[in-house]
PDB file of N, CA and C in Angstrom:
ATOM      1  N   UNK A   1     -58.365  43.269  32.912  1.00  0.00           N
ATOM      2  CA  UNK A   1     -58.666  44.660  33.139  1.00  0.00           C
ATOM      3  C   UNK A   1     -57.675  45.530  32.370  1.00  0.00           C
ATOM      4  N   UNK A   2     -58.070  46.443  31.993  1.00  0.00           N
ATOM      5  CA  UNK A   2     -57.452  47.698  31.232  1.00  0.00           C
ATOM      6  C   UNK A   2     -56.323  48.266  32.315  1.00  0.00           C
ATOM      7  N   UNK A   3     -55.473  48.423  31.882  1.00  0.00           N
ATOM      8  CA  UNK A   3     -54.408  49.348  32.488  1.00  0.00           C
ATOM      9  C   UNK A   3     -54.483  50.684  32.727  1.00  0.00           C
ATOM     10  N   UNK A   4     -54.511  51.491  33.684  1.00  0.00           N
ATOM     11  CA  UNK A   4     -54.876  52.436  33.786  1.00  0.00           C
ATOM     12  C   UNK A   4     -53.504  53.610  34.320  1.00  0.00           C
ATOM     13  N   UNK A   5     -53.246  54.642  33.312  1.00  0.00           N
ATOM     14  CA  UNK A   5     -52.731  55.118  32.998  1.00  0.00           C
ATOM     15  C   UNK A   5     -51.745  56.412  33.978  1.00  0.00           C
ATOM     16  N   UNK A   6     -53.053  56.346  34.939  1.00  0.00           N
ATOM     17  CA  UNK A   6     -52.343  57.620  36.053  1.00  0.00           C
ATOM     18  C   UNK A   6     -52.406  56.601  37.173  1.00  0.00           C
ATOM     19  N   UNK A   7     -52.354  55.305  36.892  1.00  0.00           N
ATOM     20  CA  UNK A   7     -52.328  54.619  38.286  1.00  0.00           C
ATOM     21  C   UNK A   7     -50.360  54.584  38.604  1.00  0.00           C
ATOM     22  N   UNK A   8     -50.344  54.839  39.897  1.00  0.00           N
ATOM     23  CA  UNK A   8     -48.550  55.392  39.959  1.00  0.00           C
ATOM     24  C   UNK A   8     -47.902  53.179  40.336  1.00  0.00           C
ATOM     25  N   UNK A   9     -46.849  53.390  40.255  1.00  0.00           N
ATOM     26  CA  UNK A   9     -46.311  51.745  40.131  1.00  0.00           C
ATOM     27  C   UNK A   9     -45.683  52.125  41.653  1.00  0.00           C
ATOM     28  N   UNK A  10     -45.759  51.131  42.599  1.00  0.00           N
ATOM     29  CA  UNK A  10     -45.663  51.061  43.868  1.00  0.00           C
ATOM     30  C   UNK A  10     -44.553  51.149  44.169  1.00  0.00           C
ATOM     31  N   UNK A  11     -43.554  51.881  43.684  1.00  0.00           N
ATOM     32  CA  UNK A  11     -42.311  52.571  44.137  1.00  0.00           C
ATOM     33  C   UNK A  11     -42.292  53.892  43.850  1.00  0.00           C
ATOM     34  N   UNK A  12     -42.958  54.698  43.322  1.00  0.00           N
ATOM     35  CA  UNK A  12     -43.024  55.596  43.495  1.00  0.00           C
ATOM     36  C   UNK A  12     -43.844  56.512  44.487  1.00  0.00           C
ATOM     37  N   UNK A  13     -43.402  57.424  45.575  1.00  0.00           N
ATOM     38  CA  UNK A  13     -43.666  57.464  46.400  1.00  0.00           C
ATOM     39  C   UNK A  13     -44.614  59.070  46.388  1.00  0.00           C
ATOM     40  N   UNK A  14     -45.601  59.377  46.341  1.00  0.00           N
ATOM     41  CA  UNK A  14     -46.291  60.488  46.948  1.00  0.00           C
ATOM     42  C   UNK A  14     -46.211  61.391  47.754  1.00  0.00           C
ATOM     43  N   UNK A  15     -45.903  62.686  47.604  1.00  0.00           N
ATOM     44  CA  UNK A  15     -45.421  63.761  48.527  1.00  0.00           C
ATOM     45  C   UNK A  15     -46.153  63.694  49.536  1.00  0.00           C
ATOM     46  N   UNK A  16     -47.744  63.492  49.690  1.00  0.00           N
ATOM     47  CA  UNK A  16     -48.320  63.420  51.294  1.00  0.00           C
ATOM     48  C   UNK A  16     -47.630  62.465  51.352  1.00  0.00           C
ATOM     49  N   UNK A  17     -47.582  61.153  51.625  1.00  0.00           N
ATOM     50  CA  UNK A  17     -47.442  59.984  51.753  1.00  0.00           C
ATOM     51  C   UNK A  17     -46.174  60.276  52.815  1.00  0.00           C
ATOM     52  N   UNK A  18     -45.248  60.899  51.969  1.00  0.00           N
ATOM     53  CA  UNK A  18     -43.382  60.869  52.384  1.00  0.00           C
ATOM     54  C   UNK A  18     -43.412  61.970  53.291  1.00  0.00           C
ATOM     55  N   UNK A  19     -44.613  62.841  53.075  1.00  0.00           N
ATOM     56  CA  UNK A  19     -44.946  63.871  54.328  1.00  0.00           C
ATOM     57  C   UNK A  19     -45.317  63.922  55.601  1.00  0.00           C
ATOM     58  N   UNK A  20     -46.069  62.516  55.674  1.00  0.00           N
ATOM     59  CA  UNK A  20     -46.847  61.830  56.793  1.00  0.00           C
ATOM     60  C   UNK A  20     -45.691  60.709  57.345  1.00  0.00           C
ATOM     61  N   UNK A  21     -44.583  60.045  56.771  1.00  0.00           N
ATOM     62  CA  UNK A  21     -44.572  59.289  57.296  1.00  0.00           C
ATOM     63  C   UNK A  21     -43.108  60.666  57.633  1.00  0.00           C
ATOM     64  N   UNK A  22     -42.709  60.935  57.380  1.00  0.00           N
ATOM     65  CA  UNK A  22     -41.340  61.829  57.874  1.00  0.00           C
ATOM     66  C   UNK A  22     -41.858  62.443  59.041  1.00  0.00           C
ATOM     67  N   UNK A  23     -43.148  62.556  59.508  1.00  0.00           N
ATOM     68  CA  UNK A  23     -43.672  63.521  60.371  1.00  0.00           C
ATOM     69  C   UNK A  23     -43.838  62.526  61.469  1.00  0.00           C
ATOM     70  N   UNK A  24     -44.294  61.442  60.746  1.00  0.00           N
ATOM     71  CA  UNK A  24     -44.920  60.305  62.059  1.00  0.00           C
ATOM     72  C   UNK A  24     -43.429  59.406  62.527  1.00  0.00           C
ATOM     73  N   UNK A  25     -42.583  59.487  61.592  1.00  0.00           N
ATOM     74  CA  UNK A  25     -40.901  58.635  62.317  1.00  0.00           C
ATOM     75  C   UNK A  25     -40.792  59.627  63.312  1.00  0.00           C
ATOM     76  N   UNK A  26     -40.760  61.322  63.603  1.00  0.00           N
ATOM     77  CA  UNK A  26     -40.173  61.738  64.069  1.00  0.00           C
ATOM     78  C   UNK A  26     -40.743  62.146  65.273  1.00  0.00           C
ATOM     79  N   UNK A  27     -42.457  62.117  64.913  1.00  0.00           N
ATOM     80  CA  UNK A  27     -42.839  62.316  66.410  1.00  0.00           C
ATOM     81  C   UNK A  27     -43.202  61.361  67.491  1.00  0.00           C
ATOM     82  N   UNK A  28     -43.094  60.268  66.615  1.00  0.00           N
ATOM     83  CA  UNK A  28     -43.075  58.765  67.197  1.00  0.00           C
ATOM     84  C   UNK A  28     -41.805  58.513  67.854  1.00  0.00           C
ATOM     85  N   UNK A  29     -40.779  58.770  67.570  1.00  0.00           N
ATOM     86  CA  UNK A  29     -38.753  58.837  67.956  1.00  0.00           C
ATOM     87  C   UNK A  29     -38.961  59.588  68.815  1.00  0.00           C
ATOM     88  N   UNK A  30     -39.467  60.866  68.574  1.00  0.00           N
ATOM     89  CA  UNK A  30     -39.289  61.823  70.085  1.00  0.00           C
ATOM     90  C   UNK A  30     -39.847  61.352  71.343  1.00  0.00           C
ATOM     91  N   UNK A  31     -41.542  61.431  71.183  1.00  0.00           N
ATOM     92  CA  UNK A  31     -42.313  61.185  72.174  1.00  0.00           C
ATOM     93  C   UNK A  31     -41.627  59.904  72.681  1.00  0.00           C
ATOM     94  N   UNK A  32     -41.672  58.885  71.932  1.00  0.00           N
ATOM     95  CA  UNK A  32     -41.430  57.515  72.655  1.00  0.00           C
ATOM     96  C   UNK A  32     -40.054  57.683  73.337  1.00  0.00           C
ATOM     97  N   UNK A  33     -38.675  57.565  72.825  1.00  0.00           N
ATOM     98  CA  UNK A  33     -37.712  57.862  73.260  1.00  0.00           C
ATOM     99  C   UNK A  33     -37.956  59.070  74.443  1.00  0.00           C
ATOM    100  N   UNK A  34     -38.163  59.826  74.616  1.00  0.00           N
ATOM    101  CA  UNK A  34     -38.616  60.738  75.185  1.00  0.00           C
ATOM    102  C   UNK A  34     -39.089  60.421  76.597  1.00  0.00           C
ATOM    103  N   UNK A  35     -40.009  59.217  76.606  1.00  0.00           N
ATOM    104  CA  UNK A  35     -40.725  58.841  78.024  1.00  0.00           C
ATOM    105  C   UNK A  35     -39.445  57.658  78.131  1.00  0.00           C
ATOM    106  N   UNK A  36     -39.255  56.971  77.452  1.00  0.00           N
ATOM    107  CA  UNK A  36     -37.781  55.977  78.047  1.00  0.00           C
ATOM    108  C   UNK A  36     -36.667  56.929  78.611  1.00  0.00           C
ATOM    109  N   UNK A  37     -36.365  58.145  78.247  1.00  0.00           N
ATOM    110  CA  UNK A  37     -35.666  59.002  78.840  1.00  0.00           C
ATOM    111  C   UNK A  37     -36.019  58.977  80.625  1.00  0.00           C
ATOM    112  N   UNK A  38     -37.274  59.711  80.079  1.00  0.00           N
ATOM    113  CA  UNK A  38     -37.975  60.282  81.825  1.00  0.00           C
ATOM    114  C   UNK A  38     -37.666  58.782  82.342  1.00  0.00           C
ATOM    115  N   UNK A  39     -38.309  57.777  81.753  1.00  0.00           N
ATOM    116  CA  UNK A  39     -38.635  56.306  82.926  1.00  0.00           C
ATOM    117  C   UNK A  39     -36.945  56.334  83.474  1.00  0.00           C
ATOM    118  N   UNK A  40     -35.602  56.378  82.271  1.00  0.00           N
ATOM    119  CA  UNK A  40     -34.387  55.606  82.746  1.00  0.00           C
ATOM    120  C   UNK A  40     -33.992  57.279  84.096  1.00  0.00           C
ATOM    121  N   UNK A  41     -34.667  58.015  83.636  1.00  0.00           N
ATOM    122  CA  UNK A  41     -33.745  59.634  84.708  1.00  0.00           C
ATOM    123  C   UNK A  41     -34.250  58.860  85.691  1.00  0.00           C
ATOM    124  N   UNK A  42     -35.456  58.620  85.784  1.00  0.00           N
ATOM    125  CA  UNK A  42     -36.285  58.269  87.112  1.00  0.00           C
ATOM    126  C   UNK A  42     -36.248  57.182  87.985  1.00  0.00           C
ATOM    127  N   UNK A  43     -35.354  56.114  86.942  1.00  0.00           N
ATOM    128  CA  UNK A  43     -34.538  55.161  87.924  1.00  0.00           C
ATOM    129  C   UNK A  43     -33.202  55.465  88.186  1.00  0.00           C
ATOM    130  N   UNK A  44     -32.917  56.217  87.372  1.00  0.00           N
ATOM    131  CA  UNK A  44     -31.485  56.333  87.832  1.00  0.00           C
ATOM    132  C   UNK A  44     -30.795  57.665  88.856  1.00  0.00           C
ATOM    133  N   UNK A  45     -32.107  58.234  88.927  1.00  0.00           N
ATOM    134  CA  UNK A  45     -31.901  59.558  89.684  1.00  0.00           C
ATOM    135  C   UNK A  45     -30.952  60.422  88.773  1.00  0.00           C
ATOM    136  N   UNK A  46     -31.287  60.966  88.003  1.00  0.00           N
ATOM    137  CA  UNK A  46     -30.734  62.145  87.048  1.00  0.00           C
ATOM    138  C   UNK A  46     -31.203  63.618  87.304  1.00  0.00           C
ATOM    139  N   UNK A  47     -30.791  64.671  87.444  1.00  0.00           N
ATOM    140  CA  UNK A  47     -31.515  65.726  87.292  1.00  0.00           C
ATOM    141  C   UNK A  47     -32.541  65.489  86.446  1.00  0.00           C
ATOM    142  N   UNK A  48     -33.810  66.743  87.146  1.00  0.00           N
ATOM    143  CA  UNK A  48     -34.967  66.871  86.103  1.00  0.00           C
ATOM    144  C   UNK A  48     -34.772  67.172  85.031  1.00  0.00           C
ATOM    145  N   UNK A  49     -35.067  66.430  84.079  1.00  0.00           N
ATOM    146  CA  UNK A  49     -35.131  66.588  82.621  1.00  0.00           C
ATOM    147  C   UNK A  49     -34.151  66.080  81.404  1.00  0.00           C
ATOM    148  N   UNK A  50     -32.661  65.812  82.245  1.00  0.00           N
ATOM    149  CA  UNK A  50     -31.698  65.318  81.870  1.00  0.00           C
ATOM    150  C   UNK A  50     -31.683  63.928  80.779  1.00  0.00           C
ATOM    151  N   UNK A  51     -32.187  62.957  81.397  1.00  0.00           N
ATOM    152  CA  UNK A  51     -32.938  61.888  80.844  1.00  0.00           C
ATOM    153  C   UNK A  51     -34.004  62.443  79.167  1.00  0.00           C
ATOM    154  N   UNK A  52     -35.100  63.437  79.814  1.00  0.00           N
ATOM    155  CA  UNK A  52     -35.786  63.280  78.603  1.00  0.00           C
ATOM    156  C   UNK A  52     -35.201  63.989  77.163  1.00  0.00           C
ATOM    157  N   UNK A  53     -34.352  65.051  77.951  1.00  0.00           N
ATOM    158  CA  UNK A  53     -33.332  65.649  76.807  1.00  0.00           C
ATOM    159  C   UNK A  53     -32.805  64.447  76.205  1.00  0.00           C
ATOM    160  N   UNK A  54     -32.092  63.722  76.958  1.00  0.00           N
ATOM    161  CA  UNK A  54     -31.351  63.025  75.898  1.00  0.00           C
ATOM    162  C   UNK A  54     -32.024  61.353  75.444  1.00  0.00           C
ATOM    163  N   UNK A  55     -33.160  61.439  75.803  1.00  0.00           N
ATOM    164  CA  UNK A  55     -33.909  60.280  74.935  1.00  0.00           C
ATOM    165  C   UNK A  55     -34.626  60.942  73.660  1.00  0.00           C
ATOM    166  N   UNK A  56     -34.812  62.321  73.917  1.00  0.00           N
ATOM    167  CA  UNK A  56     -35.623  62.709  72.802  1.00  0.00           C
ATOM    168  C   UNK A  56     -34.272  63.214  71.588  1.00  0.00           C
ATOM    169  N   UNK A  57     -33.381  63.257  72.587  1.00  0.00           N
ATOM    170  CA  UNK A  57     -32.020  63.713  70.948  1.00  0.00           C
ATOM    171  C   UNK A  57     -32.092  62.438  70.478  1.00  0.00           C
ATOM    172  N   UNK A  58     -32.167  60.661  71.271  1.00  0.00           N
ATOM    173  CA  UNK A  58     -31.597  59.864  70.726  1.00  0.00           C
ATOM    174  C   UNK A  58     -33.290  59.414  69.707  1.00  0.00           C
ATOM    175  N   UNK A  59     -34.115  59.744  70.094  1.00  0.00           N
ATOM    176  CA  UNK A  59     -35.252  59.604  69.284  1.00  0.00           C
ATOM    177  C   UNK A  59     -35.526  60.048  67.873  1.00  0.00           C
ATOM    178  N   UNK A  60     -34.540  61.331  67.840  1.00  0.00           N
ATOM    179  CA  UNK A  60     -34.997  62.219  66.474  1.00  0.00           C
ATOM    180  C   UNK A  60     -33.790  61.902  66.102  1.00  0.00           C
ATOM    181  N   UNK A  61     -32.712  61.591  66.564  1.00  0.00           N
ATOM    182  CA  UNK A  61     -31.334  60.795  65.816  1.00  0.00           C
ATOM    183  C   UNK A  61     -31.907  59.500  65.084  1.00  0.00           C
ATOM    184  N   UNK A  62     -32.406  58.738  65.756  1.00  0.00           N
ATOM    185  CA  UNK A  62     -33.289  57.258  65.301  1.00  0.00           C
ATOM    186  C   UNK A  62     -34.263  57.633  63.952  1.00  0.00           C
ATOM    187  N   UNK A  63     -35.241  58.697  64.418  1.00  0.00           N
ATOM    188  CA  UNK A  63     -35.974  59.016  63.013  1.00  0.00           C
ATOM    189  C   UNK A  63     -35.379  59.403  61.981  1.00  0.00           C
ATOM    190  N   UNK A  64     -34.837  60.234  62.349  1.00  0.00           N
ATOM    191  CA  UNK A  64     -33.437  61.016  60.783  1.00  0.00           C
ATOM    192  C   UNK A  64     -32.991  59.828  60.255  1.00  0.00           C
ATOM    193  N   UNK A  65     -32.546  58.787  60.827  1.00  0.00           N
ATOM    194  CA  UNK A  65     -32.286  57.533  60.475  1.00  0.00           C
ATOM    195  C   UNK A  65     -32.983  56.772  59.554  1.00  0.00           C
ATOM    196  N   UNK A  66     -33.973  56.519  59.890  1.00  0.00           N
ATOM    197  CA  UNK A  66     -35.311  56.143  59.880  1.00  0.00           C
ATOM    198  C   UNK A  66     -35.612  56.219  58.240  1.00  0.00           C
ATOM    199  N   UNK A  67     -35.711  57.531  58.233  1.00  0.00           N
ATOM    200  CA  UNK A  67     -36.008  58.790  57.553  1.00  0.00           C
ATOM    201  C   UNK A  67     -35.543  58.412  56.366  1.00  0.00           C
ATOM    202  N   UNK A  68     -33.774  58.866  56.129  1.00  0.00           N
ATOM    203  CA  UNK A  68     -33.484  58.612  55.227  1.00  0.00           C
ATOM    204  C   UNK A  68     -33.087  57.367  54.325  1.00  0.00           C
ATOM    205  N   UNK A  69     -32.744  56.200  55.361  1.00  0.00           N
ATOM    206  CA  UNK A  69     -33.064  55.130  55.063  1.00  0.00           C
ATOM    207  C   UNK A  69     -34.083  54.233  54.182  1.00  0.00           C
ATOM    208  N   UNK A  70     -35.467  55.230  54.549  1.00  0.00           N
ATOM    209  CA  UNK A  70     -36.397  54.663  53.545  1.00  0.00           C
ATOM    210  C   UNK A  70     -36.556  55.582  52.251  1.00  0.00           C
ATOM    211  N   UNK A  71     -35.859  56.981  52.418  1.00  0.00           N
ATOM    212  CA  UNK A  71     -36.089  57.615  51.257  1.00  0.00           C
ATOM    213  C   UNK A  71     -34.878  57.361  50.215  1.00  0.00           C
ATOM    214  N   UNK A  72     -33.850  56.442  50.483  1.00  0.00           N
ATOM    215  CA  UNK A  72     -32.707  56.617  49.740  1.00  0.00           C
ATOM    216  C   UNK A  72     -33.262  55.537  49.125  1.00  0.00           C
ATOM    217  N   UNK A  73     -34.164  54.350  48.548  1.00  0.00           N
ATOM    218  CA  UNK A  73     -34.336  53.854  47.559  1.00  0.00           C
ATOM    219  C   UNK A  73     -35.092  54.310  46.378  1.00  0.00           C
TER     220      UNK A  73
END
C-alpha cells in the first residue's frame, strides 16, 4: 500500500484526543476519589463532607499526575 501522507505517526498526539483524555483523567479522579471519600467519612464518622473534600483534592492531585505524566513524552 501507498503511504499516505497526512496519515499522523502514532506519537503524535491530537488536540481533541489530549482534550478528551485531560478531561476524562480528571473527572474520573474527582468523581471516583470523591465517593471513596464519602464511603471512608462514612465509616469513619467525619463531619459532612470532610471526607469528600479531601478524596476529591486527592483525585484531581492523582489526575494532574496522570496528566502530565502522559503528556511529558
Amino acid at each position: 500500500m501507498a503511504d499516505n501522507p497526512h496519515r499522523r505517526s502514532p506519537d503524535e498526539h491530537s488536540s481533541e484526543g489530549v482534550a478528551g483524555a485531560v478531561l476524562g483523567y480528571l473527572l474520573a479522579g474527582i468523581v471516583v476519589w470523591g465517593f471513596l471519600g464519602w464511603l471512608a467519612g462514612e465509616f469513619l464518622g467525619l463531619p459532612t463532607g470532610v471526607g469528600i473534600a479531601v478524596g476529591m483534592m486527592l483525585g484531581a492531585a492523582g489526575a494532574i499526575y496522570l496528566i502530565m505524566k502522559r503528556l511529558s513524552a
